[in-house]
PDB file of N, CA and C in Angstrom:
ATOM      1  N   UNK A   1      18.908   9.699  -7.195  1.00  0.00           N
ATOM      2  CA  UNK A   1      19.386  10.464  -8.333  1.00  0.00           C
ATOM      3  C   UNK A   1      19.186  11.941  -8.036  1.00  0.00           C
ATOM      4  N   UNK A   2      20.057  12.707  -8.297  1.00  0.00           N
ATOM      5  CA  UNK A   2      20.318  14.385  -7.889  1.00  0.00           C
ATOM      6  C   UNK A   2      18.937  14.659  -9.224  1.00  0.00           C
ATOM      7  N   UNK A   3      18.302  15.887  -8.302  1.00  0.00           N
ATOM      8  CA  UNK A   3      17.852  16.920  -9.464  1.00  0.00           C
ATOM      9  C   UNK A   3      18.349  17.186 -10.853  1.00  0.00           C
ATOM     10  N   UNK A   4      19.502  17.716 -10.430  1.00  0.00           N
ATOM     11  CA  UNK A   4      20.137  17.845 -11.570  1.00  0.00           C
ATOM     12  C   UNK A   4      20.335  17.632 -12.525  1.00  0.00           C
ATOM     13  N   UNK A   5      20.170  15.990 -12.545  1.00  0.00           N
ATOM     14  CA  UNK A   5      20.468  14.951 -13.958  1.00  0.00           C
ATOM     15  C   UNK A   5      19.214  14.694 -14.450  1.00  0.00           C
ATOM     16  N   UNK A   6      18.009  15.271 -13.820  1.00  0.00           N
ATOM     17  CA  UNK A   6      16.950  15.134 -14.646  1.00  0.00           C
ATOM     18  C   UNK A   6      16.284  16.773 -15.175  1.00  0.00           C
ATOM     19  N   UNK A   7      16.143  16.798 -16.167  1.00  0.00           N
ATOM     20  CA  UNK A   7      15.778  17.328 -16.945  1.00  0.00           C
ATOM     21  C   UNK A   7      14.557  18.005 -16.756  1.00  0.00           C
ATOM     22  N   UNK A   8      13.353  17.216 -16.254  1.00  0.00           N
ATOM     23  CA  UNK A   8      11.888  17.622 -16.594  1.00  0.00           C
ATOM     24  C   UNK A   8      11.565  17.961 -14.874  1.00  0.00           C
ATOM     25  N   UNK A   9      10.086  19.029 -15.053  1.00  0.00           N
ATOM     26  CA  UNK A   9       9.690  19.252 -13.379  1.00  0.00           C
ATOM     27  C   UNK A   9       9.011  17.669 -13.368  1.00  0.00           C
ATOM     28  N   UNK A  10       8.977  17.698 -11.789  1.00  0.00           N
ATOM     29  CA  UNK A  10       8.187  16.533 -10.953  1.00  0.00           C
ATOM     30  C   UNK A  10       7.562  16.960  -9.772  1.00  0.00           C
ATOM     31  N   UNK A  11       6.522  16.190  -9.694  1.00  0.00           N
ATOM     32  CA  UNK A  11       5.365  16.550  -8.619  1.00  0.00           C
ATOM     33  C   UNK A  11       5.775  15.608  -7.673  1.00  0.00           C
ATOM     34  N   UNK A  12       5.902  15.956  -6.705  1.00  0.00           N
ATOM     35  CA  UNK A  12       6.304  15.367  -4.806  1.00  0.00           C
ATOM     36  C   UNK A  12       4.934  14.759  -4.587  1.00  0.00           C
ATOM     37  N   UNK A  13       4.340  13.314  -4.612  1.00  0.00           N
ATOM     38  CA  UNK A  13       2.849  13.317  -4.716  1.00  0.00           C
ATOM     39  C   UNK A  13       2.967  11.607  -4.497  1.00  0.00           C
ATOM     40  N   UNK A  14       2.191  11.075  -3.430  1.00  0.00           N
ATOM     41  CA  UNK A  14       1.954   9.924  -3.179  1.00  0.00           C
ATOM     42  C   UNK A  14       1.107   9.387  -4.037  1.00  0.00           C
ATOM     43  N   UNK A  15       0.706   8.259  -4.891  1.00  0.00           N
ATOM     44  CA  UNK A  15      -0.017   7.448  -6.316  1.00  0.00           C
ATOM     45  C   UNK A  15       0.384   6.450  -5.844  1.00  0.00           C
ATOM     46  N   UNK A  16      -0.835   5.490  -5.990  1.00  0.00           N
ATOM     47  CA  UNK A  16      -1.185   3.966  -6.166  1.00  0.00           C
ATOM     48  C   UNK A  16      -0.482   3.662  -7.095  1.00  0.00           C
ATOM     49  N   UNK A  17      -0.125   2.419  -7.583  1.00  0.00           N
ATOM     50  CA  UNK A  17       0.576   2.296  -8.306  1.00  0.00           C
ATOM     51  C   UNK A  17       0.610   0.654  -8.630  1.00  0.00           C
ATOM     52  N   UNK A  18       0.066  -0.193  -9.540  1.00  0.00           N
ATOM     53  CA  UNK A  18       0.082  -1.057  -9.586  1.00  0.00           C
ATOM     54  C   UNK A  18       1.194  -1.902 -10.548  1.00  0.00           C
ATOM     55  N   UNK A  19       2.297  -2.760 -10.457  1.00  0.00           N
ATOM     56  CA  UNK A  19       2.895  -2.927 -11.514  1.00  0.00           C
ATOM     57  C   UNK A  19       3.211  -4.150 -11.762  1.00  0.00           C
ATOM     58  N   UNK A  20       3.337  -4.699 -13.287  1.00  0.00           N
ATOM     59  CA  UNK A  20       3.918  -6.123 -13.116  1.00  0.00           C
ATOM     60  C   UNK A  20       4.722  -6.558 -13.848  1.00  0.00           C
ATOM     61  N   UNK A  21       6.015  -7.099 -13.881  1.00  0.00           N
ATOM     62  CA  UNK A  21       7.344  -7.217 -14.286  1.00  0.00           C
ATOM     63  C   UNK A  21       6.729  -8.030 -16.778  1.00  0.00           C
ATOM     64  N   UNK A  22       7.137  -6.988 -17.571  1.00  0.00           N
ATOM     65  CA  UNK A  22       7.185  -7.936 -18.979  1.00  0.00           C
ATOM     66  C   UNK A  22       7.487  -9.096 -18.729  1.00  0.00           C
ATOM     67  N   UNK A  23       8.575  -9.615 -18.443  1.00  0.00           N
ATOM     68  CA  UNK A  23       9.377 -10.934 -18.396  1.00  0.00           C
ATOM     69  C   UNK A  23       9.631 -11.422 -16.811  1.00  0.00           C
ATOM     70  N   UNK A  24       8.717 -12.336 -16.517  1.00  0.00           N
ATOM     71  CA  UNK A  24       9.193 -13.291 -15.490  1.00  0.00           C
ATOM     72  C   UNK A  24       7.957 -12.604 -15.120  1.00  0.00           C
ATOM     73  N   UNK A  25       7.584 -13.164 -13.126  1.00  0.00           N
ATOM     74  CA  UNK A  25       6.542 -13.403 -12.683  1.00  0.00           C
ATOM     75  C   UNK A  25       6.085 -12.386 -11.840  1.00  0.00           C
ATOM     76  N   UNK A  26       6.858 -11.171 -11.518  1.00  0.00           N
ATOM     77  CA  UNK A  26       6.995 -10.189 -10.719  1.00  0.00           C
ATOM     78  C   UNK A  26       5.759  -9.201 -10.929  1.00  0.00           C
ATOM     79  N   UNK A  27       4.948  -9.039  -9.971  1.00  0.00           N
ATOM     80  CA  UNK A  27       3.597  -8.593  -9.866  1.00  0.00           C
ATOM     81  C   UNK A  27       4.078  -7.562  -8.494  1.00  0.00           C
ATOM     82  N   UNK A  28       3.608  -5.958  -7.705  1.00  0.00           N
ATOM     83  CA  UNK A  28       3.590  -5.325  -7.038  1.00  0.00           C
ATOM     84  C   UNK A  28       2.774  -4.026  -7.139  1.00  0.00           C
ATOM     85  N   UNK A  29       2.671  -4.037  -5.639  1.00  0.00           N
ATOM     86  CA  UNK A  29       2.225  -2.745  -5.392  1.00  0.00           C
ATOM     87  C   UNK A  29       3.169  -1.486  -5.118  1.00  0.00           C
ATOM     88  N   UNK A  30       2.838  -0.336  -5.320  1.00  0.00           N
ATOM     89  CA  UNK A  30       4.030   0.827  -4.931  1.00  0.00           C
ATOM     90  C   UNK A  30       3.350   1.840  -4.607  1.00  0.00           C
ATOM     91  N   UNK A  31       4.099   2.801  -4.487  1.00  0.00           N
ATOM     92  CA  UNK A  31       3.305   4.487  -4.327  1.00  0.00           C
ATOM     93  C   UNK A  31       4.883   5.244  -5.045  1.00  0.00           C
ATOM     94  N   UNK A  32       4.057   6.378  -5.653  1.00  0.00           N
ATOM     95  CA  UNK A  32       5.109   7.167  -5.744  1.00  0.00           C
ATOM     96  C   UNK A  32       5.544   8.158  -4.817  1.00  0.00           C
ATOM     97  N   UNK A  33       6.748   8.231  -5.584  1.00  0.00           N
ATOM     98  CA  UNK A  33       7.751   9.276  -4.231  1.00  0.00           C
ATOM     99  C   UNK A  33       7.687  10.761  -4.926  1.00  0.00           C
ATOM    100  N   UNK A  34       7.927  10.902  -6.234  1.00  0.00           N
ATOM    101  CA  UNK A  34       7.656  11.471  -7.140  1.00  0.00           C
ATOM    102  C   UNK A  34       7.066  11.094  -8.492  1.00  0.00           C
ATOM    103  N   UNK A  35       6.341  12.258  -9.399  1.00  0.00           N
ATOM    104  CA  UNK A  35       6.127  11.927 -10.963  1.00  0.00           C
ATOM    105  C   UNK A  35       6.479  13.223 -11.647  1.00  0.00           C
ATOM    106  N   UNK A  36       6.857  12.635 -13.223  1.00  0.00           N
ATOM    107  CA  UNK A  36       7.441  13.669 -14.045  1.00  0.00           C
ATOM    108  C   UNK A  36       7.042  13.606 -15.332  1.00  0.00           C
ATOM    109  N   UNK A  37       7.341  14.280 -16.410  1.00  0.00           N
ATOM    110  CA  UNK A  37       6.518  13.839 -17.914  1.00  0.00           C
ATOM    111  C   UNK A  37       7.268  12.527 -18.235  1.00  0.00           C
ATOM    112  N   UNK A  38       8.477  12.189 -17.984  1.00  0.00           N
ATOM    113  CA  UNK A  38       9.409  11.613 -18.447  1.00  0.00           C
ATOM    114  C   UNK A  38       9.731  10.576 -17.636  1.00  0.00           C
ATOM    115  N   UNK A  39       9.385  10.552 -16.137  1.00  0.00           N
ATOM    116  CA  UNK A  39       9.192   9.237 -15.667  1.00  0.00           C
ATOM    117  C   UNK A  39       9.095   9.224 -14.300  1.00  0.00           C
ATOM    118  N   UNK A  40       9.292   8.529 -13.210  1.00  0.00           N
ATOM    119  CA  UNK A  40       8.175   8.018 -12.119  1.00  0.00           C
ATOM    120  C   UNK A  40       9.462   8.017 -10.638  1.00  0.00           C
ATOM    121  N   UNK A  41       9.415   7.900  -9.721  1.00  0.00           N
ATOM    122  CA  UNK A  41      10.300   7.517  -8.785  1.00  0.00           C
ATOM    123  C   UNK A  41       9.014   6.738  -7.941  1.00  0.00           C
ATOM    124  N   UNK A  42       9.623   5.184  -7.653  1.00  0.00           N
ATOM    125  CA  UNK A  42       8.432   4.411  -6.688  1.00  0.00           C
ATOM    126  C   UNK A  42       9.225   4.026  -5.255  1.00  0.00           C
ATOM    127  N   UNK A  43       8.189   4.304  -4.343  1.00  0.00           N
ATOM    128  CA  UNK A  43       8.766   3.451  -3.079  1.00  0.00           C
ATOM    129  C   UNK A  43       8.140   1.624  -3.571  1.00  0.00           C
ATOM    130  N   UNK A  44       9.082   0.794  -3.393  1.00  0.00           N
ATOM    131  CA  UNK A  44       9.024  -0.572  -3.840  1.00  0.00           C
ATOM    132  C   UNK A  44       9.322  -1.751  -2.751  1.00  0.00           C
ATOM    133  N   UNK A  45       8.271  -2.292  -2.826  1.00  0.00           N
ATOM    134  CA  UNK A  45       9.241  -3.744  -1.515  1.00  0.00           C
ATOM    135  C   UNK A  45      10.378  -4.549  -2.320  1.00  0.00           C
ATOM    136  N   UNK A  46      12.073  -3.816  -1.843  1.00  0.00           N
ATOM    137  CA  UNK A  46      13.202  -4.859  -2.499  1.00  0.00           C
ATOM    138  C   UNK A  46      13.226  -4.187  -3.662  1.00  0.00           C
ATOM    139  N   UNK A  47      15.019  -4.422  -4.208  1.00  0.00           N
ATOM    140  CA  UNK A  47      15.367  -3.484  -5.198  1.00  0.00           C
ATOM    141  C   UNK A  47      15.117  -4.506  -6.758  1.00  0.00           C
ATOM    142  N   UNK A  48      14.687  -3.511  -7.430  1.00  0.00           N
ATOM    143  CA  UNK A  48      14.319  -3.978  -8.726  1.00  0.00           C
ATOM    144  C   UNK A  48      15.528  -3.666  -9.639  1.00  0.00           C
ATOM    145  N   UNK A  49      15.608  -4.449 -10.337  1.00  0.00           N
ATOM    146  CA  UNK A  49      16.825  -4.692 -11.673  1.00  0.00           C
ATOM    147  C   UNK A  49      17.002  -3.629 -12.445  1.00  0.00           C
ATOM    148  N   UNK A  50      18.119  -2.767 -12.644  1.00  0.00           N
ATOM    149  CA  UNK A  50      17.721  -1.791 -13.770  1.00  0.00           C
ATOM    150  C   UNK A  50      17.711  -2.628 -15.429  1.00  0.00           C
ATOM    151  N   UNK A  51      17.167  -2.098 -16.211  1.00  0.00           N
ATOM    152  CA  UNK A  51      16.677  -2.610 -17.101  1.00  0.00           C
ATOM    153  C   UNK A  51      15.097  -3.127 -17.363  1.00  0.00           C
ATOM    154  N   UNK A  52      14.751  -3.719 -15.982  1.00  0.00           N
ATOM    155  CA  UNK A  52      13.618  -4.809 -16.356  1.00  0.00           C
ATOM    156  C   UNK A  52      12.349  -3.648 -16.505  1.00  0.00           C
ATOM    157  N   UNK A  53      11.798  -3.792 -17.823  1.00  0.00           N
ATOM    158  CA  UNK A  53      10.341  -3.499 -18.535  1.00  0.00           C
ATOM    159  C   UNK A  53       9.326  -4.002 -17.045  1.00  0.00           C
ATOM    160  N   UNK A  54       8.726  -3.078 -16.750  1.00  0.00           N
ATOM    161  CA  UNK A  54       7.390  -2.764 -15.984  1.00  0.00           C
ATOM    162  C   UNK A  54       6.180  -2.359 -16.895  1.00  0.00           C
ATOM    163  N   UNK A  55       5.230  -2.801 -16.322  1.00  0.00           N
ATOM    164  CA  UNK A  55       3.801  -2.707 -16.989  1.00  0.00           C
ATOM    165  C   UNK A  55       3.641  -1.563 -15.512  1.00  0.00           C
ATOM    166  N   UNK A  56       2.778  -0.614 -15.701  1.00  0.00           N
ATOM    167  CA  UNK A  56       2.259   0.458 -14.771  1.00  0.00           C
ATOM    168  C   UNK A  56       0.728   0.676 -14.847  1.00  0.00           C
ATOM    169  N   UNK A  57       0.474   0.606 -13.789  1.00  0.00           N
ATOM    170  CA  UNK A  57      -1.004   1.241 -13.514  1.00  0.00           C
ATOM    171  C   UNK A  57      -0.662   2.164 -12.677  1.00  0.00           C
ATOM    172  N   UNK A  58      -1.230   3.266 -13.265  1.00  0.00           N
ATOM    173  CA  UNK A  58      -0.953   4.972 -11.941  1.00  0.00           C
ATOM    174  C   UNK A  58      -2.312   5.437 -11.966  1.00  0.00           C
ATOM    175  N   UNK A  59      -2.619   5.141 -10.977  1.00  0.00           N
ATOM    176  CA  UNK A  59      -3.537   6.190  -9.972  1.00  0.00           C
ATOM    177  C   UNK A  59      -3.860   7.439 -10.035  1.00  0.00           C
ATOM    178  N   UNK A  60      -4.829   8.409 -10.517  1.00  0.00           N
ATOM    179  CA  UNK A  60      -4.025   9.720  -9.848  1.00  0.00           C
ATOM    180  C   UNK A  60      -5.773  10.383  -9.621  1.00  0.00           C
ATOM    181  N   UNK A  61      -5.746  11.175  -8.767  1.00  0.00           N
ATOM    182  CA  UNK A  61      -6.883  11.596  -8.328  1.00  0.00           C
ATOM    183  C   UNK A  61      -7.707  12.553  -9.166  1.00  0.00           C
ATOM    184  N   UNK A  62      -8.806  12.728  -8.774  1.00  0.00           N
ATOM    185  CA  UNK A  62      -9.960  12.857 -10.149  1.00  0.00           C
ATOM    186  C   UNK A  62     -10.420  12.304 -11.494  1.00  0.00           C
ATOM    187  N   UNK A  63      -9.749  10.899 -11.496  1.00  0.00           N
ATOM    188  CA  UNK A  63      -9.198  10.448 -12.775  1.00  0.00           C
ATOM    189  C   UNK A  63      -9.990   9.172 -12.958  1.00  0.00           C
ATOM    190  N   UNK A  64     -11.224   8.685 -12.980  1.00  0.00           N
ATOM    191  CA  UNK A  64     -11.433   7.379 -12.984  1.00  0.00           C
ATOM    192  C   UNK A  64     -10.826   5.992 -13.306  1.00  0.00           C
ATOM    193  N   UNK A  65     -10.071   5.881 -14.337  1.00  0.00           N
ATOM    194  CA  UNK A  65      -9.414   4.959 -14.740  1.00  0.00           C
ATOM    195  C   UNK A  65      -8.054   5.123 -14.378  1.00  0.00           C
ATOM    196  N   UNK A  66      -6.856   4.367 -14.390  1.00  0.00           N
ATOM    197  CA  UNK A  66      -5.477   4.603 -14.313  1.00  0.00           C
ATOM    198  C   UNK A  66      -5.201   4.658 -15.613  1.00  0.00           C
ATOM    199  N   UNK A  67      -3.912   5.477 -15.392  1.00  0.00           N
ATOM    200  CA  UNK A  67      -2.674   5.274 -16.368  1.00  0.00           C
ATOM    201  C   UNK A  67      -1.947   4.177 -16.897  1.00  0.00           C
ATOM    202  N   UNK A  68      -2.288   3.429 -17.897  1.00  0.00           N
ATOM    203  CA  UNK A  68      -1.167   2.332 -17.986  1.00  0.00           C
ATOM    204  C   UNK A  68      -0.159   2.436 -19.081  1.00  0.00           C
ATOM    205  N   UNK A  69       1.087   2.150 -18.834  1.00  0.00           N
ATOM    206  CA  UNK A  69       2.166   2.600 -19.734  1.00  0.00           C
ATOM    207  C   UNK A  69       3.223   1.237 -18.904  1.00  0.00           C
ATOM    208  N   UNK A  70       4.531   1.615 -20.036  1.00  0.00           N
ATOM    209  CA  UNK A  70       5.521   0.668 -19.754  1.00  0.00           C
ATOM    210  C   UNK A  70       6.619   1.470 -19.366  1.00  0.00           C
ATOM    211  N   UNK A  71       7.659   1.398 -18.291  1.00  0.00           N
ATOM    212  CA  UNK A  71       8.539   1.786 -17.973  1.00  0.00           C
ATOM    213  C   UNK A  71      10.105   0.949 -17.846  1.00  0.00           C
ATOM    214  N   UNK A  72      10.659   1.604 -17.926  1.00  0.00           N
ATOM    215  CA  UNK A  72      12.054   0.922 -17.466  1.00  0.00           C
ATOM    216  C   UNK A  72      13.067   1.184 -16.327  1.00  0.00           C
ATOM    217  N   UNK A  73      13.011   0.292 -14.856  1.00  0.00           N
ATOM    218  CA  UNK A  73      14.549   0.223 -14.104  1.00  0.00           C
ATOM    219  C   UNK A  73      15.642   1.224 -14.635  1.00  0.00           C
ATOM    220  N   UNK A  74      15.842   2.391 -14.389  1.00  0.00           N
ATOM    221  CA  UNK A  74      16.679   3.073 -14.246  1.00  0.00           C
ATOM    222  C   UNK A  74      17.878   2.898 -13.209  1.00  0.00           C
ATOM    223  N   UNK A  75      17.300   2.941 -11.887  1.00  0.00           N
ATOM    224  CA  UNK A  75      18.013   2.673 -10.669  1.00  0.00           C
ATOM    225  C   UNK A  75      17.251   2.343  -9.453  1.00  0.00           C
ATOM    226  N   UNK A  76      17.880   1.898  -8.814  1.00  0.00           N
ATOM    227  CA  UNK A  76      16.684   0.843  -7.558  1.00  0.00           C
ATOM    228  C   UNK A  76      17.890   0.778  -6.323  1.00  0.00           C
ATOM    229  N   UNK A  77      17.279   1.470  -5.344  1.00  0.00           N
ATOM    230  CA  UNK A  77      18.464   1.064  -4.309  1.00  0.00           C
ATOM    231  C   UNK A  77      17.643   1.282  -2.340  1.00  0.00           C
ATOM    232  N   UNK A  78      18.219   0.067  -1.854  1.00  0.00           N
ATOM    233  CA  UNK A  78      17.723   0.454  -0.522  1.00  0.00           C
ATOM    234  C   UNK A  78      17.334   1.480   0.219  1.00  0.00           C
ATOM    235  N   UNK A  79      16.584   1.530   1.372  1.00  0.00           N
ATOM    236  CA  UNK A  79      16.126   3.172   1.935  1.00  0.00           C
ATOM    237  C   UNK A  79      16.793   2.542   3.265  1.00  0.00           C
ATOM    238  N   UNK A  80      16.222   0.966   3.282  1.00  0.00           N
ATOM    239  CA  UNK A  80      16.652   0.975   4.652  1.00  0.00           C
ATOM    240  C   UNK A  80      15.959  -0.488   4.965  1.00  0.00           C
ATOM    241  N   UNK A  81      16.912  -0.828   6.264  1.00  0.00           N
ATOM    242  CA  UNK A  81      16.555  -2.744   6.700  1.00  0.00           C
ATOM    243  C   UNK A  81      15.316  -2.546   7.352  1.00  0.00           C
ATOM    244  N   UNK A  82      14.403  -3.688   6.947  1.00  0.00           N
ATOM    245  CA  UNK A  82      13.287  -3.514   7.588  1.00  0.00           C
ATOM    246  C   UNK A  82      13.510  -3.606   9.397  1.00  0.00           C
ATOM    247  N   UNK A  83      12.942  -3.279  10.419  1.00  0.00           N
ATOM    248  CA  UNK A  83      12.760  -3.357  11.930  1.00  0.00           C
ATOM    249  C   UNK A  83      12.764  -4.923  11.917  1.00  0.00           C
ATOM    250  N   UNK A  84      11.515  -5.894  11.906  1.00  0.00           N
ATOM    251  CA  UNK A  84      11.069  -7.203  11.711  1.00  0.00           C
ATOM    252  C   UNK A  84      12.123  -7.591  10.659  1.00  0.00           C
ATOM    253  N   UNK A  85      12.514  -9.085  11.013  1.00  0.00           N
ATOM    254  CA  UNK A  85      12.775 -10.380   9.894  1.00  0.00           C
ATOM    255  C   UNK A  85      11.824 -10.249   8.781  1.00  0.00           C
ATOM    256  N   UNK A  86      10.935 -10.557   9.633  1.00  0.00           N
ATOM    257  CA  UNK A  86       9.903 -10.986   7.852  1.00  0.00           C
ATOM    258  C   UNK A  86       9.325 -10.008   7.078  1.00  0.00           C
ATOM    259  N   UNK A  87      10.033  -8.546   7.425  1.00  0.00           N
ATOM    260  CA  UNK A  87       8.776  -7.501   6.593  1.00  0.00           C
ATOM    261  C   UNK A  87      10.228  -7.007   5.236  1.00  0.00           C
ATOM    262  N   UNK A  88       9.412  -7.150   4.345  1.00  0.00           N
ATOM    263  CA  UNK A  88      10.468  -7.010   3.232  1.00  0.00           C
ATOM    264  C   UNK A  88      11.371  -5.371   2.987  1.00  0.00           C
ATOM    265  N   UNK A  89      12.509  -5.496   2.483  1.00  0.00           N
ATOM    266  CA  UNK A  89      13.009  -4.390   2.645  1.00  0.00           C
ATOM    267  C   UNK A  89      12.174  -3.203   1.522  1.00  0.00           C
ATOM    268  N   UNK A  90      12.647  -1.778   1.818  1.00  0.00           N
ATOM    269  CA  UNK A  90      11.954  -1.099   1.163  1.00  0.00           C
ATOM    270  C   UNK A  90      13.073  -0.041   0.047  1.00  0.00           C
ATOM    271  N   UNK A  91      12.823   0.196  -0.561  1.00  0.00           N
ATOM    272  CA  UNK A  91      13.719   0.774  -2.180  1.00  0.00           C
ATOM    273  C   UNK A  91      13.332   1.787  -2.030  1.00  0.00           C
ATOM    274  N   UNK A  92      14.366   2.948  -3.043  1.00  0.00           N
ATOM    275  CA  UNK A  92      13.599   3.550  -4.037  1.00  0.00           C
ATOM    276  C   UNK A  92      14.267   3.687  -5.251  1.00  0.00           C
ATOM    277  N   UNK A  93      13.117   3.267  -6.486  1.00  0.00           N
ATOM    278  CA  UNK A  93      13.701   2.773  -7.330  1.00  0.00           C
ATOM    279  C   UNK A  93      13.151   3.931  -8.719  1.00  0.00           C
ATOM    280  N   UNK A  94      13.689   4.400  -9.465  1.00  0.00           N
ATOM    281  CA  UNK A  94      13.807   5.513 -10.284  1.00  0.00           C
ATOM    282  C   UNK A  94      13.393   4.507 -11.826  1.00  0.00           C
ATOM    283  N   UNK A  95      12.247   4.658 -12.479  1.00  0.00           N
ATOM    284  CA  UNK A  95      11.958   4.550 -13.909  1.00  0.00           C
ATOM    285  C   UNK A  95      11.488   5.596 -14.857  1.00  0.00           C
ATOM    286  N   UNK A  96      12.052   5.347 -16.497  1.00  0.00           N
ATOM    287  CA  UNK A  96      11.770   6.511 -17.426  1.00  0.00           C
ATOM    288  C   UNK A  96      10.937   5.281 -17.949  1.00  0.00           C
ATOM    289  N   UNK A  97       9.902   6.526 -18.641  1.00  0.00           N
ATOM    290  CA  UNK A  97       8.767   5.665 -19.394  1.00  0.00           C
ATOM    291  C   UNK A  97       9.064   5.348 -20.644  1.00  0.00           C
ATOM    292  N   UNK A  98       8.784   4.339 -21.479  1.00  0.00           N
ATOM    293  CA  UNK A  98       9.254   4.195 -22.678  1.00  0.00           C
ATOM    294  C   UNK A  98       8.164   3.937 -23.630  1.00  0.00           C
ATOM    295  N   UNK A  99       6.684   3.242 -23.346  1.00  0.00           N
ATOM    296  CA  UNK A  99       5.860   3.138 -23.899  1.00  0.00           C
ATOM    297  C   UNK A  99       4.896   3.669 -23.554  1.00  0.00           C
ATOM    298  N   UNK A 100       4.173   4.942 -23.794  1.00  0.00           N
ATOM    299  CA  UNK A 100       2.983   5.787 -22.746  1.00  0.00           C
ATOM    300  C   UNK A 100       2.007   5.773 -24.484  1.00  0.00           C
ATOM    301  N   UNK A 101       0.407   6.247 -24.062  1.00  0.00           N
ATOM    302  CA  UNK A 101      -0.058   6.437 -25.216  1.00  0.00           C
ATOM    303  C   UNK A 101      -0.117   8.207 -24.932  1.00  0.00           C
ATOM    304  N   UNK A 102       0.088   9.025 -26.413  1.00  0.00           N
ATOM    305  CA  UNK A 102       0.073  10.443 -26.107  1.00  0.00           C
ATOM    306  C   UNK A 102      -1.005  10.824 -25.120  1.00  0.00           C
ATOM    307  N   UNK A 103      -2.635  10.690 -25.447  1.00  0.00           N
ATOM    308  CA  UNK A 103      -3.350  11.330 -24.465  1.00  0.00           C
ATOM    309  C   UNK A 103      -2.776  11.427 -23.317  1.00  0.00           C
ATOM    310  N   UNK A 104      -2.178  10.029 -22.866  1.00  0.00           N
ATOM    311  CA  UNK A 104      -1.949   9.646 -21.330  1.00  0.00           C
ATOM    312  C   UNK A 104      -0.807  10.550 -21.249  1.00  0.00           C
ATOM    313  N   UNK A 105       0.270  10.794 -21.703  1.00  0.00           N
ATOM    314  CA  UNK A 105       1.630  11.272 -21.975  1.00  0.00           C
ATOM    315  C   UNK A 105       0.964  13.262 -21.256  1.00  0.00           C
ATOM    316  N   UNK A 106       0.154  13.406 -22.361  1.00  0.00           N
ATOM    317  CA  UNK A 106      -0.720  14.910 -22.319  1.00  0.00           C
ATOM    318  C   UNK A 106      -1.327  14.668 -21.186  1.00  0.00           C
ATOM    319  N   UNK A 107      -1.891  14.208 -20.601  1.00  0.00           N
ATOM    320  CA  UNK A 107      -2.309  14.247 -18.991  1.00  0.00           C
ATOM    321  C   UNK A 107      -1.172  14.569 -17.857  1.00  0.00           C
ATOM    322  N   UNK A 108      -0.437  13.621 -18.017  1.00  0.00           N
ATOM    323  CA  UNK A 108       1.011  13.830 -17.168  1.00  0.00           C
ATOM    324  C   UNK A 108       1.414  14.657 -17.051  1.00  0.00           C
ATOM    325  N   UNK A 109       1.627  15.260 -18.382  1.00  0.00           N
ATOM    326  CA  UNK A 109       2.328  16.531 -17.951  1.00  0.00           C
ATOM    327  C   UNK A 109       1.713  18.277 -17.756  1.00  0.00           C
ATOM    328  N   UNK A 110       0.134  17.895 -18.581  1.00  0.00           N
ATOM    329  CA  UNK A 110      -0.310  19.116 -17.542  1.00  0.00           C
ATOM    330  C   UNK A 110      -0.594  18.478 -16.137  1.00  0.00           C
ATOM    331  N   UNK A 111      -0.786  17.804 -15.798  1.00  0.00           N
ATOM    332  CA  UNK A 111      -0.653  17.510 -13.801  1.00  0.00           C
ATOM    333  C   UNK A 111       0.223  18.067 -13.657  1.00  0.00           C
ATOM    334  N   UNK A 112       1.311  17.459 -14.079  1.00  0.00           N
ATOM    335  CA  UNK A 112       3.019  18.138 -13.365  1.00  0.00           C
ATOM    336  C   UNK A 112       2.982  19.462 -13.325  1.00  0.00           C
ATOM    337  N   UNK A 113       2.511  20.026 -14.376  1.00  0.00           N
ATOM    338  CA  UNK A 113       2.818  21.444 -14.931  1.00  0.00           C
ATOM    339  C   UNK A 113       1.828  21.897 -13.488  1.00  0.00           C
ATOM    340  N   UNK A 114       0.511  21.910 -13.567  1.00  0.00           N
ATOM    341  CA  UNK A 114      -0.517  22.061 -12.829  1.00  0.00           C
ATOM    342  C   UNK A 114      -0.138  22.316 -11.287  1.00  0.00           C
ATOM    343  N   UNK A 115       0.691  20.809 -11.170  1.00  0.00           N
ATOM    344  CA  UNK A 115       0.929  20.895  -9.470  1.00  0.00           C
ATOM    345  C   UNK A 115       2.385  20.722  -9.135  1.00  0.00           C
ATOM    346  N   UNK A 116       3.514  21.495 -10.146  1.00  0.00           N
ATOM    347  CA  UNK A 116       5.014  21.275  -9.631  1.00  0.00           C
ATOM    348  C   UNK A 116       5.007  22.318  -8.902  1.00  0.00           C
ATOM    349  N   UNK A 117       5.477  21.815  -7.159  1.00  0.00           N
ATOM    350  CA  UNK A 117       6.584  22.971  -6.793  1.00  0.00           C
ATOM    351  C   UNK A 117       7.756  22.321  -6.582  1.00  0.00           C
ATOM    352  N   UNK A 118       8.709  22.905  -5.823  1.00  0.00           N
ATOM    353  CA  UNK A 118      10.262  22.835  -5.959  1.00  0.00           C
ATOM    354  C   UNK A 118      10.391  21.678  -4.669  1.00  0.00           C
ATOM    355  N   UNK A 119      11.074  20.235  -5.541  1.00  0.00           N
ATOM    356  CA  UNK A 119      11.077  19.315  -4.663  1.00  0.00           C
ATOM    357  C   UNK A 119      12.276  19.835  -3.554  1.00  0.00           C
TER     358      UNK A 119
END
């Protein structure tokens, strides 16, 4: 997704990222590619559905506990075929948050604010 069409700054910043699908059985790990007040870009093993509700755990340094909030599949699309058969392909897949609690919401975005430069 171009700059452009998003609205809010984002921090260029690698995060743990733990997530697991509302509906059906889908459990993963990720890192981010970027974060924003408004929502997340993850590197993902295999493209995820737009639409499908994510549960999030985010990482972020100095922070003892994670972030947990709910997001939504925006867009999800290949980076590239894995080298190996068996190593799963890798995404990147674009979500806006839809359920955050404010504190957490107010953290986010002074980070961003804190540490945006120009992706």
């Amino acid at each position: 997704m171009d700059e452009e069409h998003r609205g809010a700054l984002r921090v260029r910043q690698q995060l743990t990222v733990l997530f697991r699908a509302l509906v059906g059985q889908r459990i993963g790990r990720a890192l981010t590619k970027n974060i924003g007040v408004d929502g997340v870009c993850l590197i993902t093993e295999g493209v995820l559905e737009p639409g499908t509700q994510l549960e999030l755990q985010v990482r972020f340094p100095d922070r003892a506990q994670p972030i947990t909030l709910v997001a939504e599949v925006v867009w999800s699309s290949l980076l590239d075929q894995p080298a190996k058969s068996y190593e799963p392909p890798t995404a990147e897949t674009g979500l806006k948050f839809v359920r955050i609690d404010p504190r957490d919401r107010s953290f986010i975005v002074q980070y961003v604010t804190l540490n945006a430069s120009p992706l």
